[in-house]
Protein backbone atom coordinates (compact mmCIF):
# COMPACT_ATOMS: atom_id res chain seq x y z
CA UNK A 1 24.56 -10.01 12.63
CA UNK A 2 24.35 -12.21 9.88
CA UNK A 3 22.82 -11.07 6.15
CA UNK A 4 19.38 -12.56 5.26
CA UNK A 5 17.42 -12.50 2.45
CA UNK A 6 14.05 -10.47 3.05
CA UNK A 7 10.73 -11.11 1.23
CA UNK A 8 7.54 -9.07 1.15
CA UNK A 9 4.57 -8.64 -1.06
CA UNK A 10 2.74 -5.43 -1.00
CA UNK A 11 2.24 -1.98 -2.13
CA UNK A 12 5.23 0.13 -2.66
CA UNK A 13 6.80 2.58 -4.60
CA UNK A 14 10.79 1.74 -6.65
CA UNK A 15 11.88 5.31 -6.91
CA UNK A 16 12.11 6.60 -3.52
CA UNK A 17 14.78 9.39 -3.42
CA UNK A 18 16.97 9.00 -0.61
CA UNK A 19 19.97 10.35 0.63
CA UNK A 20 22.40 7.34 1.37
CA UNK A 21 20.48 5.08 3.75
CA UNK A 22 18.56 7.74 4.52
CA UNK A 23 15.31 9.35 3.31
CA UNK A 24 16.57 12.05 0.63
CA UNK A 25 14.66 15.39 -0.77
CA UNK A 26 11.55 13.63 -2.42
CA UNK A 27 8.69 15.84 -2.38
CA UNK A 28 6.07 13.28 -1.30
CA UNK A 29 7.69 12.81 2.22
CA UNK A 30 8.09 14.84 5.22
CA UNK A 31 11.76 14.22 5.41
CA UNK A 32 11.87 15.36 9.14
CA UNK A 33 9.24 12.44 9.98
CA UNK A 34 11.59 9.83 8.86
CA UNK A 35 14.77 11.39 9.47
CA UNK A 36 14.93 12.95 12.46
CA UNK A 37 16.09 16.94 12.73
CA UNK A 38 19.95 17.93 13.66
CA UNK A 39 18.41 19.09 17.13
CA UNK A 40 17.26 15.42 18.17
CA UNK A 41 19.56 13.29 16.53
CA UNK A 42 18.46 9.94 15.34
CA UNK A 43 14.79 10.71 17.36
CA UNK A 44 12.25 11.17 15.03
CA UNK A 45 7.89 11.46 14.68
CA UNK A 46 7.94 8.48 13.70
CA UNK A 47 9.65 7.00 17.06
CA UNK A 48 6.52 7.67 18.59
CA UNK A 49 4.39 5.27 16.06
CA UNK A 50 7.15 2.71 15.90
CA UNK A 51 5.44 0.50 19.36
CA UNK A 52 1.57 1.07 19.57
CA UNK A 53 -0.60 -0.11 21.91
CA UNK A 54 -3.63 -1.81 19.65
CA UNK A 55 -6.11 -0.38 22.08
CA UNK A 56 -4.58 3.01 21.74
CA UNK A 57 -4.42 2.95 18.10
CA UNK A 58 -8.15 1.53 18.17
CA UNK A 59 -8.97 4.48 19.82
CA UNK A 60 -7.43 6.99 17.22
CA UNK A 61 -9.29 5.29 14.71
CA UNK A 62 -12.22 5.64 16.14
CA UNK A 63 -11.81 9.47 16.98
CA UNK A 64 -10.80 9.70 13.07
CA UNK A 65 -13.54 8.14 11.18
CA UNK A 66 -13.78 10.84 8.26
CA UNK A 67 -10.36 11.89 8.03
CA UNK A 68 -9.72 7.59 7.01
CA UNK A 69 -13.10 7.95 4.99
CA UNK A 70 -11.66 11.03 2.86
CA UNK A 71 -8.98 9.80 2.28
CA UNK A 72 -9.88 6.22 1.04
CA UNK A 73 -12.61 7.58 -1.03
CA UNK A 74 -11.09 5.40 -4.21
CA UNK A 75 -10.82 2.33 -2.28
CA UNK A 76 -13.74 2.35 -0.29
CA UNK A 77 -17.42 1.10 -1.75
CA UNK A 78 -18.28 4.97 -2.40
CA UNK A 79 -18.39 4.51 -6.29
CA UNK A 80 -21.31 1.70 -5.81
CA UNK A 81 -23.23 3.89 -3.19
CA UNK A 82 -27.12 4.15 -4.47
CA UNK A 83 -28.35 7.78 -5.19
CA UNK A 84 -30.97 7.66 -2.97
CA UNK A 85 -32.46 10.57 -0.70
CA UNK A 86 -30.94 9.94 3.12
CA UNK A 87 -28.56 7.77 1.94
CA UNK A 88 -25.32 9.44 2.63
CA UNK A 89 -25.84 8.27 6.79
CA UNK A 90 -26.12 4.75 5.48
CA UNK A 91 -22.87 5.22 3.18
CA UNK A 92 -21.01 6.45 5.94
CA UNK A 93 -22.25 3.65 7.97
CA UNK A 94 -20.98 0.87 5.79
CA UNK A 95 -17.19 2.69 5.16
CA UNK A 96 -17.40 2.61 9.27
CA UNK A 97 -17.71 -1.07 9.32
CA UNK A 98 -15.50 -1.62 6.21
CA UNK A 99 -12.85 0.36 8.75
CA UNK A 100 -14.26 -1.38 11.54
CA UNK A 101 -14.04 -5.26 10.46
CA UNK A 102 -9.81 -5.48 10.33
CA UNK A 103 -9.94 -3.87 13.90
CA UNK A 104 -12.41 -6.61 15.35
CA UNK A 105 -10.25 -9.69 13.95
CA UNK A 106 -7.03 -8.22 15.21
CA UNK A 107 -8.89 -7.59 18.54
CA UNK A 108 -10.45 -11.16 18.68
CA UNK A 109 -6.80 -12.45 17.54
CA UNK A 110 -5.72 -10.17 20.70
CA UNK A 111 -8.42 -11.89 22.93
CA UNK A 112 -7.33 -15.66 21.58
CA UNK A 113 -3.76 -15.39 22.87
CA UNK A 114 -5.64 -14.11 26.61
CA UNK A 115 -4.00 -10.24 26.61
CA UNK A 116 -5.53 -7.20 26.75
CA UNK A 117 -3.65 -5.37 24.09
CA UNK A 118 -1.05 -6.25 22.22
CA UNK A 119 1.65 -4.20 20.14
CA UNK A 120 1.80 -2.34 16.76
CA UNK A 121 4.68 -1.66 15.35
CA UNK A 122 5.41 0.54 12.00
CA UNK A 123 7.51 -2.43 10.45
CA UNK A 124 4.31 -4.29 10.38
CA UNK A 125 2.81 -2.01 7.39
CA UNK A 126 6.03 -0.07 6.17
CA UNK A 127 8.73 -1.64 5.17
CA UNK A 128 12.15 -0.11 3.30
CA UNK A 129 16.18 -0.26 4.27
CA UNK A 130 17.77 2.27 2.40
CA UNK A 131 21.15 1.14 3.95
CA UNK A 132 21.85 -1.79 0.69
CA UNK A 133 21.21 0.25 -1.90
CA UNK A 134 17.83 -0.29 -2.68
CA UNK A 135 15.06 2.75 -3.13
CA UNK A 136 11.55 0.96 -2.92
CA UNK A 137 8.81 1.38 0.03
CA UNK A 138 6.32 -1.14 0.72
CA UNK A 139 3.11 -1.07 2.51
CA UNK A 140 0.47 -3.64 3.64
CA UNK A 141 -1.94 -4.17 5.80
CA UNK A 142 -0.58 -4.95 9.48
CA UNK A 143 -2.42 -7.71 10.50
CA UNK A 144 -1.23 -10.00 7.05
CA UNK A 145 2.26 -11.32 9.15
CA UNK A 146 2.68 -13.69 6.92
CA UNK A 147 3.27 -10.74 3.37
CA UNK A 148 6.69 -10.76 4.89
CA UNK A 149 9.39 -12.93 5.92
CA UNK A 150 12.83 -13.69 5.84
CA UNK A 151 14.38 -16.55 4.14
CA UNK A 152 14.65 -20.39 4.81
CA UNK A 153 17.41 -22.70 4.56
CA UNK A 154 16.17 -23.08 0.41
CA UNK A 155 15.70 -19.97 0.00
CA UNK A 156 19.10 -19.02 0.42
CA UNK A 157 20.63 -22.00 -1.24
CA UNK A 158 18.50 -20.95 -4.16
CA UNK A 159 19.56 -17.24 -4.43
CA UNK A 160 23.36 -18.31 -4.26
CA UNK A 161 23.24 -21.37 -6.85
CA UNK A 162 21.41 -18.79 -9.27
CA UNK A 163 23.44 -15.76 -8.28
CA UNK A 164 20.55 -13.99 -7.20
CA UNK A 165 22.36 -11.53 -5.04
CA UNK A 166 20.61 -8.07 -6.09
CA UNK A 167 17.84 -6.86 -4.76
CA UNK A 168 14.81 -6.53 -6.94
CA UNK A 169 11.01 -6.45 -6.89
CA UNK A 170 8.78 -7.43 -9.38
CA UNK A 171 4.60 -5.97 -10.23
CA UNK A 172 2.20 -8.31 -9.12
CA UNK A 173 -1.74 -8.67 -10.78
CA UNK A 174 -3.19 -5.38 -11.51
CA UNK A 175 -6.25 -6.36 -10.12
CA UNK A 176 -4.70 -6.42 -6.69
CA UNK A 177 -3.26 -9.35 -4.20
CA UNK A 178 -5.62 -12.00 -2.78
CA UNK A 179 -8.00 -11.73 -0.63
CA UNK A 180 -7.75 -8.06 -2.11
CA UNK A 181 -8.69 -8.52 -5.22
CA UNK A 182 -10.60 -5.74 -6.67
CA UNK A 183 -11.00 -2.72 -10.01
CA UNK A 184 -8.45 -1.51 -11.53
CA UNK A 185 -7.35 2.16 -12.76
CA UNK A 186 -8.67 4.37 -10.06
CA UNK A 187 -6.68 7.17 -11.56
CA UNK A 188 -7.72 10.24 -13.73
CA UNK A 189 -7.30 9.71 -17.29
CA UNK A 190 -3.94 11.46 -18.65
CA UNK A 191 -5.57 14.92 -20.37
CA UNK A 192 -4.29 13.30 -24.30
CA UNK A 193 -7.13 10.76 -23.62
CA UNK A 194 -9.31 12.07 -21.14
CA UNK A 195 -12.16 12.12 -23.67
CA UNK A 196 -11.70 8.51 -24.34
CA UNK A 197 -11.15 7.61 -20.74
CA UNK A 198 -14.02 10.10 -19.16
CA UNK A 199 -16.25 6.86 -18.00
CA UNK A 200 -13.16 4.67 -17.35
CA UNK A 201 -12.26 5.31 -13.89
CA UNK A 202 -12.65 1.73 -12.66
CA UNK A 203 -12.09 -0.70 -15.11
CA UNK A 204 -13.24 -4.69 -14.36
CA UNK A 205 -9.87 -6.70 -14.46
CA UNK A 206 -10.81 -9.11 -17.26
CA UNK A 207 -11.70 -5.21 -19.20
CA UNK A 208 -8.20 -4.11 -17.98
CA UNK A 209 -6.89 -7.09 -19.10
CA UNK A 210 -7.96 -7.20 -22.87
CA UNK A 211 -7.60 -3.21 -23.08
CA UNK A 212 -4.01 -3.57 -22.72
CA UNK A 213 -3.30 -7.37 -24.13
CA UNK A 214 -2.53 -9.17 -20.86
CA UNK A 215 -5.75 -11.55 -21.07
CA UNK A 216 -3.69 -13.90 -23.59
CA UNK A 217 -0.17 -13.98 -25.57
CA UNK A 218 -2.10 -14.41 -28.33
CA UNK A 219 -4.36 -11.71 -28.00
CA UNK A 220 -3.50 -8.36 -28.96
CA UNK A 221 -4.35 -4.93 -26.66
CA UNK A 222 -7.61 -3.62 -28.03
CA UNK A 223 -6.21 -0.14 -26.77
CA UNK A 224 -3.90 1.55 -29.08
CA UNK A 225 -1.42 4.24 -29.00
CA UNK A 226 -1.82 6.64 -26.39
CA UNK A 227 -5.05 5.15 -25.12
CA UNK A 228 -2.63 1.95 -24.23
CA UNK A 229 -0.06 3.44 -23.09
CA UNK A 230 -2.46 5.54 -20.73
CA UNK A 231 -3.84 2.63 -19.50
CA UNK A 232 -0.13 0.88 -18.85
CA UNK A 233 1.16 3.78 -17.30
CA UNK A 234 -1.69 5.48 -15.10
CA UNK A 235 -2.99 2.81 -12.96
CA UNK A 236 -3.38 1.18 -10.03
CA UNK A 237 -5.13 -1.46 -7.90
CA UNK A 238 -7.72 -0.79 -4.73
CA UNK A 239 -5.93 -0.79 -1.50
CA UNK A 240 -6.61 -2.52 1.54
CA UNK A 241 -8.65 0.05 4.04
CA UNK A 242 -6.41 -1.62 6.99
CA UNK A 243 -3.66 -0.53 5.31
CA UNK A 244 -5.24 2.80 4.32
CA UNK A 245 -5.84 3.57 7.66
CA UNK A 246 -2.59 2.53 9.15
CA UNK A 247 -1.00 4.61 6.74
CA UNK A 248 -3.37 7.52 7.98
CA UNK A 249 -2.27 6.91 11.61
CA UNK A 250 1.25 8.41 10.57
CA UNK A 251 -0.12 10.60 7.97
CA UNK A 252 2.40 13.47 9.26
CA UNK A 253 5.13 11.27 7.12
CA UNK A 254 3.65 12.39 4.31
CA UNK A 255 3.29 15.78 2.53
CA UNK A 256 -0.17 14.65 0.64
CA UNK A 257 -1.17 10.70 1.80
CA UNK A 258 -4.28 10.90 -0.94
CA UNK A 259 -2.21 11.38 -3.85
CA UNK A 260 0.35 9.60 -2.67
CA UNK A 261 -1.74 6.63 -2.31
CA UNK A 262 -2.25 6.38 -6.53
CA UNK A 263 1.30 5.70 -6.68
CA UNK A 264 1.24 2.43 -4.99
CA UNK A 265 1.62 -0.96 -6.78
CA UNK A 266 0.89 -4.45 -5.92
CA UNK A 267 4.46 -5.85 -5.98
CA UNK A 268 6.75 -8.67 -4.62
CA UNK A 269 10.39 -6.98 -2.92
CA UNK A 270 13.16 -9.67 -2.34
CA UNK A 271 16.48 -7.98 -0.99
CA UNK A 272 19.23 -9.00 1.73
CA UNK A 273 19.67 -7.02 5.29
């Protein structure tokens, strides 16, 4: 098997503890999930997610409506939901059909190719290989194919004229990665600047943008000191509900999926497998 460059954009994580190319004793994983036990070997939970029928997953989804809801509280509308009197059925409505609308284009993309179901697999919205050296996780949205590929015939000529043989990966917009472009922060405030911070749980991304001096090279961050660094350190983009709720469908992988979720970056991952 020959050794090809892989690319992927995403959401991951760069400091995944692992133990060789295996997952290692970090706290926000069920290592069992992705490892396997001594008693079954190289089976694992997560063999049972890695080929899923779409209509079977469809179902789950639907049978799990507020579990997906609760947990994707950040990332779904919630925070522009009127105070109104009987409006909570209505807000629950629209994060159905925000849940909803991925599931009916990959069913119509099912129906276009004339089958009745068609395959999930895990690879299409985790991706990691331990095994080279590298400790990031990525996630995306299943139905976006096209976030990851391997290289062409350029692509590799590229990476060996400019010695590009390490992996790396690289942060992409705060704001998010198109079509998923969105607020930034969605975080708690650090407790040094809470007081500061109290209203500025979703920040705008131009507002992001001058707070911490990206908007222009020649503009400096209005933020200073530990407000900046705050706001540098303790953010990140809204997430894509497919993605939210794939990552739901093997929530056993993880020891708290909510909090685990504000870890996630936009990012580009390039490595070779």
């Amino acid at each position: 098997m020959g050794i090809r460059i892989k690319k992927i954009i995403g959401y991951g994580l760069k400091d995944i503890i692992t133990d060789d190319w295996r997952m290692g004793d970090d706290p926000r994983f069920n290592k069992e999930f992705w490892n396997g036990t001594e008693d079954d070997g190289d089976d694992n939970a997560m063999e049972r997610y890695y080929v899923t029928k779409f209509t079977d997953y469809e179902k789950w989804v639907k049978k799990n409506y507020d579990l997906i809801i609760d947990i994707a509280e950040n990332d779904l509308r919630r925070w522009q939901s009127p105070k109104k009197e009987g409006s909570e059925k209505k807000v629950r409505e629209d994060h159905i059909g925000e849940i909803e609308f991925p599931l009916s284009w990959m069913r119509d993309k099912i129906k276009e190719k004339g089958e009745k179901t068609s395959d999930i697999w895990i690879r299409d919205f985790c991706n990691y290989d331990f095994e080279f050296g590298t400790n990031v996780m990525m996630f995306k949205p299943p139905s976006y194919k096209d976030w990851y590929r391997s290289d062409d015939i350029i692509d590799y000529c590229e990476a060996n004229i400019n010695g590009d043989m390490e992996p790396y990966y690289k942060y992409l917009s705060p704001s998010g990665i198109y079509p998923h472009l969105g607020m930034v922060r969605f975080r708690e405030a650090s407790s040094e600047v809470a007081e500061v911070f109290a209203e500025k749980k979703h920040l705008m991304p131009a507002e992001y943008s001058m707070l911490t001096g990206r908007w222009s090279k020649s503009m400096e961050a209005e933020a200073k000191g530990e407000n900046l660094k705050d706001l540098e350190d303790n953010w990140r983009c809204q997430l894509p509900i497919e993605m939210i709720t794939a990552m739901a469908y093997i929530g056993e992988g993880f020891t708290d999926l909510k909090s685990f979720l504000n870890e996630l970056r936009p990012m580009l991952h390039v490595y070779w497998s």
